[in-house]
C-alpha atoms as a PDB file:
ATOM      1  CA  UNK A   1       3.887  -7.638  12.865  1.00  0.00           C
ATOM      2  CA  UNK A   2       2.083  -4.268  12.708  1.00  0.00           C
ATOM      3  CA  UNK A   3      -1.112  -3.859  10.645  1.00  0.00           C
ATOM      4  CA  UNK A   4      -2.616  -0.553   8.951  1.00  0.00           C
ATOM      5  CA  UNK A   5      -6.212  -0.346   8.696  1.00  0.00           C
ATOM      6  CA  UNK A   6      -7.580   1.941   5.896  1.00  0.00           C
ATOM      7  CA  UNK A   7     -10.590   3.051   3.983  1.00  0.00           C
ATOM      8  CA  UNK A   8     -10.385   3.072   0.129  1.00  0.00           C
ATOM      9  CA  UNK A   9     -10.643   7.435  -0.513  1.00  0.00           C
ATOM     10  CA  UNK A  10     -10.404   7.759   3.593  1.00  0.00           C
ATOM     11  CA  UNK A  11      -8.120  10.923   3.723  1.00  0.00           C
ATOM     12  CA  UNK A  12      -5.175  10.268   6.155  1.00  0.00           C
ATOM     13  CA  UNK A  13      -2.232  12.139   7.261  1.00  0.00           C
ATOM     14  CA  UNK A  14       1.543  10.719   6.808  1.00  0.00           C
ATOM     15  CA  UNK A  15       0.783   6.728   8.958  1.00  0.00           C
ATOM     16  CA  UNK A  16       4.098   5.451  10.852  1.00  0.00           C
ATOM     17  CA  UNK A  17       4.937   2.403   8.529  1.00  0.00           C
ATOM     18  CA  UNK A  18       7.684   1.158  10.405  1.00  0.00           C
ATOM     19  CA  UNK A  19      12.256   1.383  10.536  1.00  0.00           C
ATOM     20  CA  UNK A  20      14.160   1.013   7.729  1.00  0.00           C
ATOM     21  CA  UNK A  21      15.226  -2.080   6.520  1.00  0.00           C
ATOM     22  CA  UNK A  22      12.149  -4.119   7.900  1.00  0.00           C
ATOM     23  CA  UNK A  23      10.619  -6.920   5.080  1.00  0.00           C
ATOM     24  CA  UNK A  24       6.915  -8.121   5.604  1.00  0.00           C
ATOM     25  CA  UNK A  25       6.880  -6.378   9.090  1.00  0.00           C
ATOM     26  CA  UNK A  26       4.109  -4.047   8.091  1.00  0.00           C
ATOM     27  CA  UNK A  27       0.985  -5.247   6.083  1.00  0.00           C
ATOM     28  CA  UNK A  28      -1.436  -2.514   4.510  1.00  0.00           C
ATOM     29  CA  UNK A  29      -5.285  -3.558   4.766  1.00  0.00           C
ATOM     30  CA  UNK A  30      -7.397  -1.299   2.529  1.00  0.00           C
ATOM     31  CA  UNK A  31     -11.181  -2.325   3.504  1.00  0.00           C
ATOM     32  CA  UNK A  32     -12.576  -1.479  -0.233  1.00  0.00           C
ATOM     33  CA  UNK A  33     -16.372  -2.766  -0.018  1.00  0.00           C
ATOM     34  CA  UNK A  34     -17.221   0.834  -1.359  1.00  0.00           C
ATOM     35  CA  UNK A  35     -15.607   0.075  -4.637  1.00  0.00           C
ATOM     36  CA  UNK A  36     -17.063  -2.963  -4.774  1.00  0.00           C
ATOM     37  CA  UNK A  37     -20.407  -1.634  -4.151  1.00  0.00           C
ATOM     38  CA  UNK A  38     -20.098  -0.042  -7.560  1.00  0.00           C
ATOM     39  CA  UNK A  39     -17.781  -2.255 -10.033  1.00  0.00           C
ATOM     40  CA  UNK A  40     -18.039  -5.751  -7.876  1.00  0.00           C
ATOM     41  CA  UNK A  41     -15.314  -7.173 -10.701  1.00  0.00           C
ATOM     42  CA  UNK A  42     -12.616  -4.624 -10.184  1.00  0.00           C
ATOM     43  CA  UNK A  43      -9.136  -5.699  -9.728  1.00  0.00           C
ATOM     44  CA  UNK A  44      -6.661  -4.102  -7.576  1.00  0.00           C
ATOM     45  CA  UNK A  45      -3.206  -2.902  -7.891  1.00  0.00           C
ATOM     46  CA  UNK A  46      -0.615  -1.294  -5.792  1.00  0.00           C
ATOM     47  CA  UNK A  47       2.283   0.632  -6.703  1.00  0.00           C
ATOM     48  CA  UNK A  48       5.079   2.247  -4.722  1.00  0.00           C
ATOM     49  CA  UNK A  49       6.894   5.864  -4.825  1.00  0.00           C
ATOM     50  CA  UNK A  50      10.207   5.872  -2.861  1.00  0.00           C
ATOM     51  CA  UNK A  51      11.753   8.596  -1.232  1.00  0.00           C
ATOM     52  CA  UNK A  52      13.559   9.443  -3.486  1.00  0.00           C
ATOM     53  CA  UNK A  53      10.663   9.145  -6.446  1.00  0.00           C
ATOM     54  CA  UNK A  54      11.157   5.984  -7.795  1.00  0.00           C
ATOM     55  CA  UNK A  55       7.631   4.428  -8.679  1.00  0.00           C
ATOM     56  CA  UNK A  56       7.248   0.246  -9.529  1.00  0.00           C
ATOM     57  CA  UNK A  57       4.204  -1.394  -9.295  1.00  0.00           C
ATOM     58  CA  UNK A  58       4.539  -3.832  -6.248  1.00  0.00           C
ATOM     59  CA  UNK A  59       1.176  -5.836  -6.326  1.00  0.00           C
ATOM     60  CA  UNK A  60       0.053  -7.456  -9.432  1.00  0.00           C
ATOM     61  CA  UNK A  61      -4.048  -6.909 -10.142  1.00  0.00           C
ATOM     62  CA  UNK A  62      -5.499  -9.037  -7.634  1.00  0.00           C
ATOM     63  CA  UNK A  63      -9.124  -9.479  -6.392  1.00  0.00           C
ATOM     64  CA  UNK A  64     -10.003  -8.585  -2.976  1.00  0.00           C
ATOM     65  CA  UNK A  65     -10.416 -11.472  -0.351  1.00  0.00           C
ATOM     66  CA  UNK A  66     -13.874 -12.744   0.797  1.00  0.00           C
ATOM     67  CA  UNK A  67     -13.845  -9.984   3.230  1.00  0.00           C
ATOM     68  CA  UNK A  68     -13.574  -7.124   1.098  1.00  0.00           C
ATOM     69  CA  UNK A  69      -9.825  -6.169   1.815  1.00  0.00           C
ATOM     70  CA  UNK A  70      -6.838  -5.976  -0.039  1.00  0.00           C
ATOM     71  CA  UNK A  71      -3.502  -6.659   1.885  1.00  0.00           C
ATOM     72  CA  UNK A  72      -0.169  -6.196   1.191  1.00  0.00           C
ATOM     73  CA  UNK A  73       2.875  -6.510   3.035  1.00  0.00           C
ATOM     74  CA  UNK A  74       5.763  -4.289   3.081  1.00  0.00           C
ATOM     75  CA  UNK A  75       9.051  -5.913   1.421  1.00  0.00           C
ATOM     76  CA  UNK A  76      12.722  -5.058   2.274  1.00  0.00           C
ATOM     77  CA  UNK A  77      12.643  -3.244  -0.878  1.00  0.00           C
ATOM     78  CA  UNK A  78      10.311  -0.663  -0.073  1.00  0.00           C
ATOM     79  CA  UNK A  79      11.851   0.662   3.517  1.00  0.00           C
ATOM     80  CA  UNK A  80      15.603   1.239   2.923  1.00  0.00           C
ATOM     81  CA  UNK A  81      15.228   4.696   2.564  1.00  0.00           C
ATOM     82  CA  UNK A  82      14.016   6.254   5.448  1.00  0.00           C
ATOM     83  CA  UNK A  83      10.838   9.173   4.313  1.00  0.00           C
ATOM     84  CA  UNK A  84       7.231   9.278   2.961  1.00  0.00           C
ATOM     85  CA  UNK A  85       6.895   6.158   0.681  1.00  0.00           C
ATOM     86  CA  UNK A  86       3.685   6.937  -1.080  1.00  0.00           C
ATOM     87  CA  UNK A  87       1.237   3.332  -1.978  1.00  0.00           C
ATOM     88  CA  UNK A  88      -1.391   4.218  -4.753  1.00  0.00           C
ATOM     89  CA  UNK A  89      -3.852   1.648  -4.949  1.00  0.00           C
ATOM     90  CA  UNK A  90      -5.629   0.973  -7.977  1.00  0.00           C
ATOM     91  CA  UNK A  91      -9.249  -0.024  -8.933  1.00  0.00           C
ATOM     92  CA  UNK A  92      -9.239  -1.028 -12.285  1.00  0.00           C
ATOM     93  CA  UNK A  93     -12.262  -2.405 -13.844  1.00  0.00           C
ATOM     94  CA  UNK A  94     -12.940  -3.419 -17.644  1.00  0.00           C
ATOM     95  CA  UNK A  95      -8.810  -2.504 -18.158  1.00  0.00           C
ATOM     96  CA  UNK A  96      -8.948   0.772 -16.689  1.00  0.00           C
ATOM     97  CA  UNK A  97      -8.128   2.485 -13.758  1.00  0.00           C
ATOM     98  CA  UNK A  98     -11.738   3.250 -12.216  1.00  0.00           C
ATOM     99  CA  UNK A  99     -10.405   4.808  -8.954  1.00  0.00           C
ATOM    100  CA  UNK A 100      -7.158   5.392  -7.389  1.00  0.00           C
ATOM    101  CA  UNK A 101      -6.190   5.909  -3.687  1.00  0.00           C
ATOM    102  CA  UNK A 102      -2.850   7.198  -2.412  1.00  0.00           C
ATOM    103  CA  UNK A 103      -1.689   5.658   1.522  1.00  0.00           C
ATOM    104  CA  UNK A 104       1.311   8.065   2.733  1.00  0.00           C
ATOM    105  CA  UNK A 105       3.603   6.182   4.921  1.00  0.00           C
ATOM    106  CA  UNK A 106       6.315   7.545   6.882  1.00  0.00           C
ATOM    107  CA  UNK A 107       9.306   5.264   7.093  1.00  0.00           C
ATOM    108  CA  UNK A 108      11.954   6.058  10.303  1.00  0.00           C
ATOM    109  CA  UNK A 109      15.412   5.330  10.484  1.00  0.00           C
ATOM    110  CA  UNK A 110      16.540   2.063  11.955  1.00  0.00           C
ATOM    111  CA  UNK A 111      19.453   2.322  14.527  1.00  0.00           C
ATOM    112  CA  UNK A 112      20.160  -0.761  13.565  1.00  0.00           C
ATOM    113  CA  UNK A 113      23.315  -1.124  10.350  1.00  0.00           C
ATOM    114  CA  UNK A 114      24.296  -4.347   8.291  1.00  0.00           C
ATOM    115  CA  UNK A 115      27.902  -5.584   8.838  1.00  0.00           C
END
């Protein structure tokens, strides 16, 4: 299992996020104490843009765990198609969306095909 470390607003290029086809091989970890800081009740969302632009939200509001981090892992669902598959991640506090922070991954193309 592969973990990616991030920043909540931390400006990153494109991260490898893993092959094609992989589910819960990759889990996101977005350290977000510096929301918290400000708006220590916020909830946090996560939604998903596919390579080919389809957006769904894939993480329900949640609060973050005891150490200040949100995690999420990667299903199936979100690395068929091999490209940039954008995660926004979404602060929202008192119903709405305080801060939001986009995580480009880059998918590759697995070698490997289903029978």
């Amino acid at each position: 299992m592969r973990e990616i470390n991030v920043v909540f607003g931390e400006l990153l290029p494109p991260i490898p996020g893993g092959l094609t086809g992989e589910h819960e091989a990759t889990v996101l970890s977005v350290d977000v104490h510096g929301v918290l800081d400000v708006w220590p009740d916020t909830l946090f969302s996560i939604h998903a843009q596919l390579p080919n632009e389809i957006v769904f939200e894939v993480m329900m509001p949640a609060m973050a765990d005891e150490n200040g981090v949100v995690r999420y892992a990667l299903v199936g669902a979100l690395t068929e198609l091999p490209g940039i598959l954008r995660l926004m991640v979404h602060a929202e506090c008192e119903g709405k969306i305080a801060k939001a922070y986009a995580i480009d991954l880059m998918i590759a193309d697995s070698i490997y095909e289903e029978a």
